[in-house]
C-alpha atoms as a PDB file:
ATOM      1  CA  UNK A   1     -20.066 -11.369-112.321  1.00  0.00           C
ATOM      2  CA  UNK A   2     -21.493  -8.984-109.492  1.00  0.00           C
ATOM      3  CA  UNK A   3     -21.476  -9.905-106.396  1.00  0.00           C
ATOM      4  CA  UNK A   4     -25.225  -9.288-106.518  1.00  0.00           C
ATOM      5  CA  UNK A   5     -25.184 -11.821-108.965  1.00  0.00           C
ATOM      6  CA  UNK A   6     -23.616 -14.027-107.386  1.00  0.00           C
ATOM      7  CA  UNK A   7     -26.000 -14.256-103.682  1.00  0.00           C
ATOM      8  CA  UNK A   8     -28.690 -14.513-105.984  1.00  0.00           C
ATOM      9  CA  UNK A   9     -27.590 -17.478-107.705  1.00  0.00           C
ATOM     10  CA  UNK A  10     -26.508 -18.968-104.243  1.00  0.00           C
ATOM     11  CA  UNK A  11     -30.242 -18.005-102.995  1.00  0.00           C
ATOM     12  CA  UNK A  12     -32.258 -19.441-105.889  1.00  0.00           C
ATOM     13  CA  UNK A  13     -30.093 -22.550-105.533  1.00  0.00           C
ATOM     14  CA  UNK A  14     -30.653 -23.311-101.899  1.00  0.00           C
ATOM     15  CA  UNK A  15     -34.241 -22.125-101.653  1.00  0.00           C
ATOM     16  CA  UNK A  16     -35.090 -23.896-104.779  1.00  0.00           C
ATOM     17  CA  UNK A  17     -36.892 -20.569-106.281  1.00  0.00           C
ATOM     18  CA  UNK A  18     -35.629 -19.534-109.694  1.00  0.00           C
ATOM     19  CA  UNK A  19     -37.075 -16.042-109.495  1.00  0.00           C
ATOM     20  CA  UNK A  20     -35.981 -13.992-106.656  1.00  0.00           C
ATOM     21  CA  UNK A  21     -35.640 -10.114-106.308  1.00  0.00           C
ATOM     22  CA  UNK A  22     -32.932  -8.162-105.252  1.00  0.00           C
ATOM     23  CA  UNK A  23     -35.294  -6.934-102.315  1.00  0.00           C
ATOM     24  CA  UNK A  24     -37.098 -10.203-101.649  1.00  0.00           C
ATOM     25  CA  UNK A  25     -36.914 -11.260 -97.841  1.00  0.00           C
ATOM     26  CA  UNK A  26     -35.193 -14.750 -97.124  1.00  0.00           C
ATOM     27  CA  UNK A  27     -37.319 -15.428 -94.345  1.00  0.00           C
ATOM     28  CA  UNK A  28     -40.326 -14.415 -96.107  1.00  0.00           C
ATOM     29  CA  UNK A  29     -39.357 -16.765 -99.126  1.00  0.00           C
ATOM     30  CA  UNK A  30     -38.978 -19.790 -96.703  1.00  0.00           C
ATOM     31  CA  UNK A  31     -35.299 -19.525 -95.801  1.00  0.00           C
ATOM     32  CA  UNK A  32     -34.601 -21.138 -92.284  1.00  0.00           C
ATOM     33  CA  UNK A  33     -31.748 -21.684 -89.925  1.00  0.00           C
ATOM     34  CA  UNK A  34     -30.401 -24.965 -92.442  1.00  0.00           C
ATOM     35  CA  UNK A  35     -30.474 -23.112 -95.113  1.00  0.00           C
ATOM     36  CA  UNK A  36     -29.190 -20.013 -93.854  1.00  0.00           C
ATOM     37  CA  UNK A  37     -26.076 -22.699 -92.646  1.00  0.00           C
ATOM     38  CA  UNK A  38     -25.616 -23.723 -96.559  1.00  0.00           C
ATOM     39  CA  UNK A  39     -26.212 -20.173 -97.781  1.00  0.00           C
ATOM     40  CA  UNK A  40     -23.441 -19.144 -95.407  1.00  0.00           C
ATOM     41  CA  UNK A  41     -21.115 -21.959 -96.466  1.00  0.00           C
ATOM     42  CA  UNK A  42     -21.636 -21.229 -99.946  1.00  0.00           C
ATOM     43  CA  UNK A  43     -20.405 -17.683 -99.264  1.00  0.00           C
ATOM     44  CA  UNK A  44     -17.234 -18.854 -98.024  1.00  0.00           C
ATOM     45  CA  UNK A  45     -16.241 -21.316-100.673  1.00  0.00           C
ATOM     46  CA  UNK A  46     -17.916 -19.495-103.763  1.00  0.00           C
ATOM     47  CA  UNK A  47     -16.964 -16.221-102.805  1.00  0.00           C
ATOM     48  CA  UNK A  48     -14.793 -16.440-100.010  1.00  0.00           C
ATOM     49  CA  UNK A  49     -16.376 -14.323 -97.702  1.00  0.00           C
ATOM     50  CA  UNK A  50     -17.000 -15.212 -94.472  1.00  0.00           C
ATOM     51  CA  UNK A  51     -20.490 -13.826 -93.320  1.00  0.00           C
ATOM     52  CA  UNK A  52     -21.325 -13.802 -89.798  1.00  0.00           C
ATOM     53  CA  UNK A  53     -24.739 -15.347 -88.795  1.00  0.00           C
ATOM     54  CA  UNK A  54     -25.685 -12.097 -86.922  1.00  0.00           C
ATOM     55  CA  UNK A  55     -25.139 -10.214 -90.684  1.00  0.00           C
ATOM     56  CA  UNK A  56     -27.234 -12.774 -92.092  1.00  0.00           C
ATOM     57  CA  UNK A  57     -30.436 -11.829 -89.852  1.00  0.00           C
ATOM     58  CA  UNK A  58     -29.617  -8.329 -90.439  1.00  0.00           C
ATOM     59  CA  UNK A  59     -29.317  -8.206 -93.904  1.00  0.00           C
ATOM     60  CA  UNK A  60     -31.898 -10.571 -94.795  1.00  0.00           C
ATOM     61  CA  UNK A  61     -31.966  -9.373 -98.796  1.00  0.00           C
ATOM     62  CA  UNK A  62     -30.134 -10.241-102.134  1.00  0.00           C
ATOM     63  CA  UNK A  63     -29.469  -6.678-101.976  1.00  0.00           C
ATOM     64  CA  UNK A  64     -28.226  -5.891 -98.551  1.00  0.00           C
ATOM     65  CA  UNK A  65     -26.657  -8.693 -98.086  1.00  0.00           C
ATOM     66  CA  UNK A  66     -24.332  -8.083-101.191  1.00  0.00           C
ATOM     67  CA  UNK A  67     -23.972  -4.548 -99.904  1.00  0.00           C
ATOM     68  CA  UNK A  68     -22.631  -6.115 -97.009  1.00  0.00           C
ATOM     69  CA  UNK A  69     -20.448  -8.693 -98.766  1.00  0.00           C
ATOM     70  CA  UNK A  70     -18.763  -5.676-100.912  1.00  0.00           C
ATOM     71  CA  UNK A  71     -18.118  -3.728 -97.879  1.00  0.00           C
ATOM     72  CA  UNK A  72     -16.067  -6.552 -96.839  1.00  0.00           C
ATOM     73  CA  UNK A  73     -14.229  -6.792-100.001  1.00  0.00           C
ATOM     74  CA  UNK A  74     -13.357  -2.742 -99.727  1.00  0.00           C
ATOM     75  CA  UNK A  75     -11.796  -3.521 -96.507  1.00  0.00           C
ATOM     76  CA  UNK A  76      -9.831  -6.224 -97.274  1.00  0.00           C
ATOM     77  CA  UNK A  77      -5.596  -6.188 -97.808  1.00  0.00           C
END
């Protein structure tokens, strides 16, 4: 599974919205600083990446924010 795949899954889940685009914006879709917490945790035991907060204001979409996640992933040993 993509990474893209897999923030998208995490999204729908904790916003409750099953249809949500690669480009949609989290605050724009209702996301807020609890759910941005759970989002975050989710990240680190689904995919075990640990995303900053600061990254997660930044990249506020499916799609950066799994650009973001894979750039990790290059880096790593």
């Amino acid at each position: 599974m993509m990474i893209a795949d897999s923030v998208r899954a995490i999204w729908c889940r904790e916003l409750k919205c099953d249809d949500i685009a690669a480009d949609d914006d989290f605050f724009t879709l209702g996301g807020q600083s609890m759910i941005m917490f759970k989002i975050q945790d989710a990240f680190l035991t689904e995919l075990g990446v640990e995303v900053p907060m600061d990254q997660m204001f930044l990249n506020p979409t499916v799609a950066s924010i799994s650009a973001y996640i894979e750039s990790l992933e290059a880096v790593a040993p």
